[in-house]
N, C-alpha and C. Protein backbone atom coordinates (compact mmCIF):
# COMPACT_ATOMS: atom_id res chain seq x y z
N UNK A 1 62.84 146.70 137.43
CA UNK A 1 63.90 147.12 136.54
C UNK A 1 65.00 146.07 136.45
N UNK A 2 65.29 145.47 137.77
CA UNK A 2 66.31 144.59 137.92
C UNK A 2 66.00 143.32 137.04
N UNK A 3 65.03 142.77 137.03
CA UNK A 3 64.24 141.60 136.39
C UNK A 3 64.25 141.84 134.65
N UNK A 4 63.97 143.37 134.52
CA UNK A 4 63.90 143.48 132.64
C UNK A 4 65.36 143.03 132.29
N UNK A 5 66.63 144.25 133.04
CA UNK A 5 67.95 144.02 132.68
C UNK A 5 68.41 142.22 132.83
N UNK A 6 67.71 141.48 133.59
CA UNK A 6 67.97 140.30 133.83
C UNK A 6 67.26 139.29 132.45
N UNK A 7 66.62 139.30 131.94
CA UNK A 7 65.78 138.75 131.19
C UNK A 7 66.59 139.66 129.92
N UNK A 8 66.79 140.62 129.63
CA UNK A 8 67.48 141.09 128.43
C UNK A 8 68.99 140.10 128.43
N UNK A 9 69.56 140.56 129.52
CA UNK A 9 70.99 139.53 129.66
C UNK A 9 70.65 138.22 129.37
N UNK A 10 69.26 137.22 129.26
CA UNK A 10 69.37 136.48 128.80
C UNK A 10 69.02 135.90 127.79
N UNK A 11 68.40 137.04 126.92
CA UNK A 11 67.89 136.99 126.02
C UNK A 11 69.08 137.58 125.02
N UNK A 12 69.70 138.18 125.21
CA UNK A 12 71.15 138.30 124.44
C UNK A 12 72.20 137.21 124.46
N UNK A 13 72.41 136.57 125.79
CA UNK A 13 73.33 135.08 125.89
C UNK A 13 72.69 134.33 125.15
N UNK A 14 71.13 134.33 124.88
CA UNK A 14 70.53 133.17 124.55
C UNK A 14 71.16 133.36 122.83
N UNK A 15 70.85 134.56 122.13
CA UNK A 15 71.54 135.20 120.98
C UNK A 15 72.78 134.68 120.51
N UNK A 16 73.70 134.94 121.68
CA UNK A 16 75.25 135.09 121.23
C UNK A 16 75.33 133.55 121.44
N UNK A 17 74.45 132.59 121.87
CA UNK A 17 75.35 131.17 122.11
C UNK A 17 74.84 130.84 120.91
N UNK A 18 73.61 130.87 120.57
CA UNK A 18 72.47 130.35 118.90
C UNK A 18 73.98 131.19 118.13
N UNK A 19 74.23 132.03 118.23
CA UNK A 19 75.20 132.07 117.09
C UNK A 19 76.44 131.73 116.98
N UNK A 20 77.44 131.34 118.23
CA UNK A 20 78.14 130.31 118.24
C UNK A 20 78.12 129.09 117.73
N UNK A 21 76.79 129.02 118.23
CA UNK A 21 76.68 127.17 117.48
C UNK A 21 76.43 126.94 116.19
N UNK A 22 75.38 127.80 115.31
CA UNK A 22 75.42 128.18 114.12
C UNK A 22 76.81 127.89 113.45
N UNK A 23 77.96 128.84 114.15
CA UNK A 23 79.14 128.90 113.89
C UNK A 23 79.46 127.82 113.15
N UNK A 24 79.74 126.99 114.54
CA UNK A 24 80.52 125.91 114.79
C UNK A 24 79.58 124.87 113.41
N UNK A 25 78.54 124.94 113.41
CA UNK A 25 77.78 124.02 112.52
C UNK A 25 78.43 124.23 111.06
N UNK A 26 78.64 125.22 110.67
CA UNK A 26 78.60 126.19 109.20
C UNK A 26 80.26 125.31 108.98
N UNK A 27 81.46 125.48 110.54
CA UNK A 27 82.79 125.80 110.29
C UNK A 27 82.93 124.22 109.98
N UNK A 28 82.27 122.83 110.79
CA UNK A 28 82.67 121.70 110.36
C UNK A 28 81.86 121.09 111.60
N UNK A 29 81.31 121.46 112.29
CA UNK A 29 80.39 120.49 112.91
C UNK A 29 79.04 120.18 112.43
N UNK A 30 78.64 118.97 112.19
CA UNK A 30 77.54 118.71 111.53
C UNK A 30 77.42 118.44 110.15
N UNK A 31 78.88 118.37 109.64
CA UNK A 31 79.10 118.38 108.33
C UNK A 31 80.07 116.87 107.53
N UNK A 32 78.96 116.07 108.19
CA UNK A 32 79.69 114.32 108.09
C UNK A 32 79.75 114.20 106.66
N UNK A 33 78.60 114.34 106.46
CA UNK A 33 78.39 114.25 104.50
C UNK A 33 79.83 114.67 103.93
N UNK A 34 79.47 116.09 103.95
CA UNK A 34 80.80 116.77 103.18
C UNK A 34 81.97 116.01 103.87
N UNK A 35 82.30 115.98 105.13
CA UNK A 35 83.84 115.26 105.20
C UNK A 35 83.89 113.68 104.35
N UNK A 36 82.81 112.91 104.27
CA UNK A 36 83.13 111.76 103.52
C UNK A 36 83.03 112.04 101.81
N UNK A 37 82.16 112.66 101.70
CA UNK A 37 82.73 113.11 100.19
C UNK A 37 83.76 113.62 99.80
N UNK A 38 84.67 114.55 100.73
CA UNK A 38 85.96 114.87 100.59
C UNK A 38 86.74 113.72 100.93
N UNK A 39 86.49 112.26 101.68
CA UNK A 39 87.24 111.55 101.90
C UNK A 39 87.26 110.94 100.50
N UNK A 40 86.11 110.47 99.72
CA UNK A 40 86.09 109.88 98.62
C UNK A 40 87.05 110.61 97.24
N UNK A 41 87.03 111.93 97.51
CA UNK A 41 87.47 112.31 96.67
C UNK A 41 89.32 112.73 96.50
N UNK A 42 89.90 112.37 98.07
CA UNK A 42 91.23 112.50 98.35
C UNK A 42 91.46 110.70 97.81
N UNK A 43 90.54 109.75 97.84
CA UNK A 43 90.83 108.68 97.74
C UNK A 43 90.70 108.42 96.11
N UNK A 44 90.17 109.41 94.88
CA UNK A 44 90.36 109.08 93.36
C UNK A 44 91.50 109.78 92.86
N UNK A 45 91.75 111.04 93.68
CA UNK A 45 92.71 111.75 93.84
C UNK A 45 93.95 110.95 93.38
N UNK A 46 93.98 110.40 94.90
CA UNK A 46 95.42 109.17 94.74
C UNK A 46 95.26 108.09 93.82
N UNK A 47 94.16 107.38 93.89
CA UNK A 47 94.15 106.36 92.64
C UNK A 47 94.28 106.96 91.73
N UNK A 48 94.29 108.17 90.98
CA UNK A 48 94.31 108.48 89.71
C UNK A 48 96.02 108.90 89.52
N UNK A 49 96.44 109.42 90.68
CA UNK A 49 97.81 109.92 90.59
C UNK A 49 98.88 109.19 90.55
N UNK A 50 98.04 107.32 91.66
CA UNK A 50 98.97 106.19 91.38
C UNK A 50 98.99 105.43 90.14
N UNK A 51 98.09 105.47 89.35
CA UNK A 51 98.00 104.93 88.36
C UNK A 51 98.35 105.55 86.80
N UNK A 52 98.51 107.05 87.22
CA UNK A 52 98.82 107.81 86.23
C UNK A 52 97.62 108.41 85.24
N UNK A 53 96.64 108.23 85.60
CA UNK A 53 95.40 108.57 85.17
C UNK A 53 95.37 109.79 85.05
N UNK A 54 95.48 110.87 84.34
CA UNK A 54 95.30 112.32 84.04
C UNK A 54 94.21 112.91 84.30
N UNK A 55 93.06 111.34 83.27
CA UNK A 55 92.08 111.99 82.65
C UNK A 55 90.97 112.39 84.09
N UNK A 56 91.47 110.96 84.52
CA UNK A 56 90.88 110.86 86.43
C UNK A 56 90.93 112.03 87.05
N UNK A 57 92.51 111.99 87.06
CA UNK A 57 93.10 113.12 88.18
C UNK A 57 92.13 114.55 87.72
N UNK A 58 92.22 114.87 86.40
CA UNK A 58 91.42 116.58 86.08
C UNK A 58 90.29 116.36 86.40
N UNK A 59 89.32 115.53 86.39
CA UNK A 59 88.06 114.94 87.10
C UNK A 59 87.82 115.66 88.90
N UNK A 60 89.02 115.65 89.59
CA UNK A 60 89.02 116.04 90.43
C UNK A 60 89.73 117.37 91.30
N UNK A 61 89.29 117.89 89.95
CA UNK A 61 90.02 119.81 90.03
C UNK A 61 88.73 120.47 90.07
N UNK A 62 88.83 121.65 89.73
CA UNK A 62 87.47 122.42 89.44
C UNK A 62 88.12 122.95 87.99
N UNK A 63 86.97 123.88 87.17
CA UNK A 63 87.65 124.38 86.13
C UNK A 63 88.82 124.79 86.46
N UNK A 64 89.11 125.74 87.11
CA UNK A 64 89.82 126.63 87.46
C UNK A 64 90.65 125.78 88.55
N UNK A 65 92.26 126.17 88.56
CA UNK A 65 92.89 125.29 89.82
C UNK A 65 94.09 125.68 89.74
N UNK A 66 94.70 125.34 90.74
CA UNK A 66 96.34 125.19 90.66
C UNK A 66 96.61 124.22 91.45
N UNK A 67 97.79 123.56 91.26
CA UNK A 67 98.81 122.14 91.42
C UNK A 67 99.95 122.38 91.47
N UNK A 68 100.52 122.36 93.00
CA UNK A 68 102.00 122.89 92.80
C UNK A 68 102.73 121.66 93.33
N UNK A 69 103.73 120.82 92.55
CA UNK A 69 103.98 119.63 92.17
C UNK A 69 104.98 119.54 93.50
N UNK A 70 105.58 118.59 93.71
CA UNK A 70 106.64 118.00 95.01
C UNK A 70 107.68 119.19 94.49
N UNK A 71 107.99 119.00 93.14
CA UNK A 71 109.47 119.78 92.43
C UNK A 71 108.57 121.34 92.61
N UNK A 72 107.88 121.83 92.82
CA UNK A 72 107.36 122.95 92.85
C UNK A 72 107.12 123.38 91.51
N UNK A 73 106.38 122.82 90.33
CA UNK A 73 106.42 122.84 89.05
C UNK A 73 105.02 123.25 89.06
N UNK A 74 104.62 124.65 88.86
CA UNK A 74 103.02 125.28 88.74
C UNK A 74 101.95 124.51 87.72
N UNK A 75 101.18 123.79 87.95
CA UNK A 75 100.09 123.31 86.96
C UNK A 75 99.47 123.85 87.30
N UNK A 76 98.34 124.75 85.97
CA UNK A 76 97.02 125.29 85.82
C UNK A 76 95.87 124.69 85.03
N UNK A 77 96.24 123.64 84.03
CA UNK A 77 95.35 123.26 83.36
C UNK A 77 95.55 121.78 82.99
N UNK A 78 94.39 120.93 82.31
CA UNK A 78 94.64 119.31 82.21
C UNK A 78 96.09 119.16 81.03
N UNK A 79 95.84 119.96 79.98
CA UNK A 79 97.30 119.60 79.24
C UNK A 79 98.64 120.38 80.10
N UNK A 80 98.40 120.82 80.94
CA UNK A 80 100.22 121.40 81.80
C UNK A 80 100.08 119.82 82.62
N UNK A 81 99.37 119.55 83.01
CA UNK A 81 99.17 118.36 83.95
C UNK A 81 99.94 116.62 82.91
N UNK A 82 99.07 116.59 82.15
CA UNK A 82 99.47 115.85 81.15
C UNK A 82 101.10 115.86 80.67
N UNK A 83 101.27 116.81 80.35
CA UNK A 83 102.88 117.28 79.90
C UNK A 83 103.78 116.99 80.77
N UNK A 84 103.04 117.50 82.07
CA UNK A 84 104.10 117.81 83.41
C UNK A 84 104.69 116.01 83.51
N UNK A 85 103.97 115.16 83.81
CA UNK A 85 103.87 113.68 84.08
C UNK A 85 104.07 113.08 82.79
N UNK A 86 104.04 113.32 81.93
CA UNK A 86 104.83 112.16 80.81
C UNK A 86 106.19 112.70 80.79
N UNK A 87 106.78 114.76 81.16
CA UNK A 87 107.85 114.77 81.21
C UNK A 87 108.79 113.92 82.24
N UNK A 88 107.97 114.49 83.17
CA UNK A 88 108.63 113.43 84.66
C UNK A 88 108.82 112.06 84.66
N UNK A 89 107.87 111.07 84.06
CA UNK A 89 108.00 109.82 83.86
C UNK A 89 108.21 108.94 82.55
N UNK A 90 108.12 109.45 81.18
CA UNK A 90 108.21 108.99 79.92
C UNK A 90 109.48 109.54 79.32
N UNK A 91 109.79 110.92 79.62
CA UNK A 91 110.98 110.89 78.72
C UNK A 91 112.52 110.32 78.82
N UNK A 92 113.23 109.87 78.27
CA UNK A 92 114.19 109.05 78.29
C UNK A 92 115.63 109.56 79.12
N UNK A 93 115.26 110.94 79.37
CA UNK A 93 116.07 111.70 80.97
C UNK A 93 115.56 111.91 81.65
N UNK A 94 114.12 111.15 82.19
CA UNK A 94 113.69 111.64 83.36
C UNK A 94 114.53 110.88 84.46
N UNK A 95 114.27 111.39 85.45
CA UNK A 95 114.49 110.92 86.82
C UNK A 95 114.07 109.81 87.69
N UNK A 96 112.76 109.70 87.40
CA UNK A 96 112.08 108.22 87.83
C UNK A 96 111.06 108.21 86.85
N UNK A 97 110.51 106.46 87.02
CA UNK A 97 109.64 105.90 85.94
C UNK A 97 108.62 105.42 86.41
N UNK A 98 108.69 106.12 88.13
CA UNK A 98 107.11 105.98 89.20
C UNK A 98 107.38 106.01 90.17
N UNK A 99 105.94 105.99 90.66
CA UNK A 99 105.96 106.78 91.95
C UNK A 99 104.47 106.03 92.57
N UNK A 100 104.68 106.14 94.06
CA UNK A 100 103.56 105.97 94.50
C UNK A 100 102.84 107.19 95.65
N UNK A 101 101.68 107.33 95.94
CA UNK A 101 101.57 108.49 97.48
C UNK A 101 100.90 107.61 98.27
N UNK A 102 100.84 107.84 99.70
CA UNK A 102 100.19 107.58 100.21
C UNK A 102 99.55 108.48 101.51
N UNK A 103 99.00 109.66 101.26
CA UNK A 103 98.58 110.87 101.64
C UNK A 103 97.72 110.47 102.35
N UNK A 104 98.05 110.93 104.19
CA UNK A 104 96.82 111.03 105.03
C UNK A 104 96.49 112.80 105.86
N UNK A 105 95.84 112.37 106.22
CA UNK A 105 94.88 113.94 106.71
C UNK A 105 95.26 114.14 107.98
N UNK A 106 95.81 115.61 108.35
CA UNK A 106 95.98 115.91 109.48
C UNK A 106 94.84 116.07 110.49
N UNK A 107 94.36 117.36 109.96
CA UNK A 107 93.20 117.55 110.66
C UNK A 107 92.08 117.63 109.20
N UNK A 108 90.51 116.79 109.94
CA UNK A 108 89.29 117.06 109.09
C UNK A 108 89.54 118.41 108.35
N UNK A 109 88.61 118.68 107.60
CA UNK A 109 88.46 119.97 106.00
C UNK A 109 88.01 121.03 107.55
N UNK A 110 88.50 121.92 107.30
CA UNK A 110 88.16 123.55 108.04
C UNK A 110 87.60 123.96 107.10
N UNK A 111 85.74 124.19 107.01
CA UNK A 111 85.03 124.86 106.60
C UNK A 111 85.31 125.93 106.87
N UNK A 112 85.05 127.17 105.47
CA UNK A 112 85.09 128.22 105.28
C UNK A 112 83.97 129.05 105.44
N UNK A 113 82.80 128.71 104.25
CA UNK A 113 81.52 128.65 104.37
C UNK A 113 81.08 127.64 103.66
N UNK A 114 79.77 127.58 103.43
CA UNK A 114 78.96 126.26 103.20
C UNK A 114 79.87 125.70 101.75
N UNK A 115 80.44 126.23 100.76
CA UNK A 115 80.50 125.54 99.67
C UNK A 115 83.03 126.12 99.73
N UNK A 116 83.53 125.96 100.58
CA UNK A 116 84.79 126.29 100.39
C UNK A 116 85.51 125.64 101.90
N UNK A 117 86.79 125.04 101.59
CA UNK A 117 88.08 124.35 102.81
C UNK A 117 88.60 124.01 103.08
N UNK A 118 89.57 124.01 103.45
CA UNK A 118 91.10 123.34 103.44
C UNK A 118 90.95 122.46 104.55
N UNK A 119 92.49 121.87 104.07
CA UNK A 119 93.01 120.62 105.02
C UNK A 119 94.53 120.69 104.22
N UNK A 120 95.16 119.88 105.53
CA UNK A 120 96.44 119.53 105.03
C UNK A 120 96.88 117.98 106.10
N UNK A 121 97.50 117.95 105.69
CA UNK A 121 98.63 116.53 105.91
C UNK A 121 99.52 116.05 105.32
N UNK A 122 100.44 114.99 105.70
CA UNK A 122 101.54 114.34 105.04
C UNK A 122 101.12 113.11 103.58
N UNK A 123 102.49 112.88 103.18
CA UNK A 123 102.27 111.81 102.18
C UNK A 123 103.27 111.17 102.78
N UNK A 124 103.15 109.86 102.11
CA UNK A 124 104.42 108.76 102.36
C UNK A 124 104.65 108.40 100.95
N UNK A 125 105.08 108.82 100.01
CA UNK A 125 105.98 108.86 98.58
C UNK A 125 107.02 108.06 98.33
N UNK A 126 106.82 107.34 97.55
CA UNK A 126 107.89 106.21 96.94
C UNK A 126 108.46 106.46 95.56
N UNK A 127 109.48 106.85 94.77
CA UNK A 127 109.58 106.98 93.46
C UNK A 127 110.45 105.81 93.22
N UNK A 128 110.26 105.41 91.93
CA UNK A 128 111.19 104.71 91.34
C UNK A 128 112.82 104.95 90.90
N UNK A 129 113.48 105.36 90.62
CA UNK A 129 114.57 105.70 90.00
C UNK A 129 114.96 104.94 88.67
N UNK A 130 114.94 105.80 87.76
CA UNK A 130 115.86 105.58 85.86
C UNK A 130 116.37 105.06 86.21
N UNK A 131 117.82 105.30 86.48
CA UNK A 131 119.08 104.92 86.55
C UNK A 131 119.18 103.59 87.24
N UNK A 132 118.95 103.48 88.44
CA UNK A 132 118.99 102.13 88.48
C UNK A 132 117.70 100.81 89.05
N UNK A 133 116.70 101.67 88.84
CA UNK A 133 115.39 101.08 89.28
C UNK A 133 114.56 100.76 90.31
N UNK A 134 115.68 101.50 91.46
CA UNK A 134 115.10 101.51 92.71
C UNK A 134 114.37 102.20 93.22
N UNK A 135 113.58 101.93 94.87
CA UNK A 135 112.57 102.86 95.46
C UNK A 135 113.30 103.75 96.21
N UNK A 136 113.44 104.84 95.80
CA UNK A 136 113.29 105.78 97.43
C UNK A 136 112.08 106.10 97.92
N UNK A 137 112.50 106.72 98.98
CA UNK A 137 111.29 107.31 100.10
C UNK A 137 111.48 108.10 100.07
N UNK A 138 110.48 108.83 99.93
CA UNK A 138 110.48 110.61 100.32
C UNK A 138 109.42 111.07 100.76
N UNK A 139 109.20 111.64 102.40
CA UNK A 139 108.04 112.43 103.09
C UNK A 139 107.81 113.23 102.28
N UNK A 140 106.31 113.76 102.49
CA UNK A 140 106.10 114.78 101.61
C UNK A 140 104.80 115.75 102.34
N UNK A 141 104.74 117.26 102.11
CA UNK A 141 103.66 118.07 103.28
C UNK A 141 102.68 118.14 101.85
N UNK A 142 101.57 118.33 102.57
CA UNK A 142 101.00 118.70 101.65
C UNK A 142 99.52 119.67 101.55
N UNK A 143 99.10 120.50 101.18
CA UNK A 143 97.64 121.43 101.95
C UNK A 143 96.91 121.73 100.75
N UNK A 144 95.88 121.47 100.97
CA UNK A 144 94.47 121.61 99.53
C UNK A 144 93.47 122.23 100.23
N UNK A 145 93.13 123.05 98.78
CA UNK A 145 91.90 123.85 99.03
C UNK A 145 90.58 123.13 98.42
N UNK A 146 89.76 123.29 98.97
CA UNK A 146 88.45 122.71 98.17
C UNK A 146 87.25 123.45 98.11
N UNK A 147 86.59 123.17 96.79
CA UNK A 147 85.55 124.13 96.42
C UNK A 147 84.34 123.28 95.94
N UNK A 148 83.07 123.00 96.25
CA UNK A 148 82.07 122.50 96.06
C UNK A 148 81.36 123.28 94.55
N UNK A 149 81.72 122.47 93.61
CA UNK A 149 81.58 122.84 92.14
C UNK A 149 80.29 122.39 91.50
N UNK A 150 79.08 122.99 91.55
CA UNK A 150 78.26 122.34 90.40
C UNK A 150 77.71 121.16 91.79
N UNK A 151 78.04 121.21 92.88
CA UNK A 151 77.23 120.64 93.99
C UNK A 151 78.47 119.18 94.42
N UNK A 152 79.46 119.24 93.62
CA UNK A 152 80.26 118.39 93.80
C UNK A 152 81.54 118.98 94.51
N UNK A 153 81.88 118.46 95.39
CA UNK A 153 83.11 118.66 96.02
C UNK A 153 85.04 118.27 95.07
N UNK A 154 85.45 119.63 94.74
CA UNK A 154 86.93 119.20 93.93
C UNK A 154 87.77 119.86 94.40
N UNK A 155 89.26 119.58 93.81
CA UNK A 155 89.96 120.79 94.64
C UNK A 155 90.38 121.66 93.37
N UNK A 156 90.94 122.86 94.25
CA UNK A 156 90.89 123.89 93.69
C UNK A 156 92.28 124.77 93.78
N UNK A 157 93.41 123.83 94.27
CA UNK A 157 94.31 124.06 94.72
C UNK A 157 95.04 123.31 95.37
N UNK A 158 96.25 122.80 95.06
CA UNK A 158 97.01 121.82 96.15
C UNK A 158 98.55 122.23 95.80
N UNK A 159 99.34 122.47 97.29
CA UNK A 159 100.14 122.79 97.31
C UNK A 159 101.21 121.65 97.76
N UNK A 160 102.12 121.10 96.93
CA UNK A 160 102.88 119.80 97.97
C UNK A 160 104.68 120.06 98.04
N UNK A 161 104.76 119.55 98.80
CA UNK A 161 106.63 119.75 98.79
C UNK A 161 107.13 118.67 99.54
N UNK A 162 108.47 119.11 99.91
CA UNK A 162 109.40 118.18 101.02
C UNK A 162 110.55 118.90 101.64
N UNK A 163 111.46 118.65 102.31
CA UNK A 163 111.67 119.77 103.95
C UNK A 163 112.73 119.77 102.33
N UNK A 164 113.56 120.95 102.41
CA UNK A 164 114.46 122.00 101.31
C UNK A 164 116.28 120.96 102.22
N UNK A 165 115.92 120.82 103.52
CA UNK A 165 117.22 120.83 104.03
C UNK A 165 117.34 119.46 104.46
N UNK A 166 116.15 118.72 104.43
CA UNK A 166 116.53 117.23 104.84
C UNK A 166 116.29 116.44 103.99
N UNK A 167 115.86 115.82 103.00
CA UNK A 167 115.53 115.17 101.99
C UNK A 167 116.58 114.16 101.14
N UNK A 168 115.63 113.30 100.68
CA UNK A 168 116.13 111.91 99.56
C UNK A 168 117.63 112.62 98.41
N UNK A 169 116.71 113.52 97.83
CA UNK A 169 118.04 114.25 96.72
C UNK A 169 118.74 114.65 97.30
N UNK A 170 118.70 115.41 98.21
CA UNK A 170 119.78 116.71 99.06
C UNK A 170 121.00 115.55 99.43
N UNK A 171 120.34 114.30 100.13
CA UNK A 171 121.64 113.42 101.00
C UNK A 171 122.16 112.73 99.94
N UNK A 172 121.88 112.42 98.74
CA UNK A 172 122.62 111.98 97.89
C UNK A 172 123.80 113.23 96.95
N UNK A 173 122.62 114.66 96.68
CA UNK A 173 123.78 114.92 95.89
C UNK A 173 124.90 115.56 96.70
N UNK A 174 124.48 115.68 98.25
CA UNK A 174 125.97 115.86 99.26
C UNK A 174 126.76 115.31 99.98
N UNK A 175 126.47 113.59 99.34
CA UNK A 175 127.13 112.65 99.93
C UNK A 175 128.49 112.64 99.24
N UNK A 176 129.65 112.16 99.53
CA UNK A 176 130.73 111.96 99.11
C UNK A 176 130.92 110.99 97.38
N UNK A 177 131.66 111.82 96.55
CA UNK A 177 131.66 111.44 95.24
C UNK A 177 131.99 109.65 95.31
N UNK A 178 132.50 109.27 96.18
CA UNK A 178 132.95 107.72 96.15
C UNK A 178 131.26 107.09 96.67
N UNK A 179 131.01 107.41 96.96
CA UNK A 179 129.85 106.66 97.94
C UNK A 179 128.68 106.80 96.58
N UNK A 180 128.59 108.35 96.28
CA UNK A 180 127.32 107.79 94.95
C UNK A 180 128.32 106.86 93.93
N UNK A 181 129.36 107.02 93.85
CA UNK A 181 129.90 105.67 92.67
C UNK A 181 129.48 104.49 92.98
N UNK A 182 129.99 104.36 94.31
CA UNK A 182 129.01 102.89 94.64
C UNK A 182 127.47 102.70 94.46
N UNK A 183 127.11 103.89 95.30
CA UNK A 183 125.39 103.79 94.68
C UNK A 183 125.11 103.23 92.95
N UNK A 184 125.95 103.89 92.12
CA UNK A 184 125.39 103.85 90.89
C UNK A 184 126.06 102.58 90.34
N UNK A 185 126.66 102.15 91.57
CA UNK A 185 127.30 100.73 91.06
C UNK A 185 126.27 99.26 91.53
N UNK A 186 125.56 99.98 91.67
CA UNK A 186 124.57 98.87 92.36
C UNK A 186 125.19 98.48 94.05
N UNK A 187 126.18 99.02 94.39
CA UNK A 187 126.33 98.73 95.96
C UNK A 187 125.89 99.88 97.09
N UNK A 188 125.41 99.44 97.75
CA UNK A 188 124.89 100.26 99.41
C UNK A 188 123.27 100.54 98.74
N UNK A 189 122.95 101.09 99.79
CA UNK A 189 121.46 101.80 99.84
C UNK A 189 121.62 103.34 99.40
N UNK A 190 120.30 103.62 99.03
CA UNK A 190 120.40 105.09 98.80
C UNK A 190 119.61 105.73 99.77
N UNK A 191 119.89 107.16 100.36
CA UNK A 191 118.94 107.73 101.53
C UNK A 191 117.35 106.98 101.55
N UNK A 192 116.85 107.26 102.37
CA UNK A 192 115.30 106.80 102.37
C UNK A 192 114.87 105.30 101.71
N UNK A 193 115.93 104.52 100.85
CA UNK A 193 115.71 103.31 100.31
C UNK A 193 115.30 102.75 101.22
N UNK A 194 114.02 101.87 100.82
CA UNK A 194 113.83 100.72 101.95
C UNK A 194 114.13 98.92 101.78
């Protein structure tokens, strides 16, 4: 009797570990492929976003998506996307006339199941400034969802920002009215300028 209950106990551990590892296989172990295809595709991502490429950038959505911009400005589709970025950079009151990212990965994609997974990490963001043509710096968080579309890996969601209480705009527009005069006089640095 002692020997059946012994041989069942291990024939159930043997169970519960095969399905641990399963687990672990399904959640992101064993899954090199997919992490370098998601690497390739965080890497057209940015080339398309540094270069201003739209047509690129919607290339790497799924039909269906959302894009929630640094300014927190909701994009759902390639013409809100389009609009959003010639407003931001073409019209003759925008704010800056470019920008660069340079977005790395915190932790590898956390598989969901075989075809869905996030990740998040920082950017290192450079904009230009209108007014007087300079770079700031601005950190930036950032977390994407991804969905394996049609056998291709896109995202399906990206959420980006920057801290509300420490930031490039915040220290300028609460710096002292004499000090942005100088800024806009071409003298001193501006927060994050490098």
């Amino acid at each position: 009797m002692r020997t059946i209950k012994c041989k069942t106990i291990a024939i159930l551990m043997t169970m519960l570990l095969s399905g641990i590892a399963l687990a672990a296989e399904e959640s992101g172990g064993g899954r090199e492929a997919d992490h370098a295809a998601l690497r390739v595709l965080m890497a057209h991502a940015t080339q398309a976003l540094n270069t201003q490429d739209m047509d690129a950038l919607a290339a790497c959505f799924t039909k269906d998506f959302v894009f929630t911009t640094v300014d927190q400005s909701v994009l759902t589709s390639i013409l809100s996307m389009k609009q959003y970025y010639d407003r931001m950079l073409r019209q003759k009151d925008s704010l800056v006339t470019g920008y660069k990212i340079a977005p790395t990965v915190e932790i590898p994609t956390v598989f969901l199941d075989a075809n869905t997974g996030y990740s998040w990490g920082t950017s290192d963001d450079t904009y230009v400034l209108r007014i007087n043509g300079r770079t700031v710096h601005m950190p930036c968080r950032w977390t994407a969802t991804v969905v394996r579309e049609d056998g291709v890996w896109k995202l399906a969601a990206v959420h980006t920002g920057v801290n509300v209480t420490d930031n490039t705009v915040l220290q300028v527009r609460t710096m002292p009215w004499w000090r942005r005069c100088l800024l806009a006089c071409g003298i001193g640095k501006f927060p994050g300028e490098r």
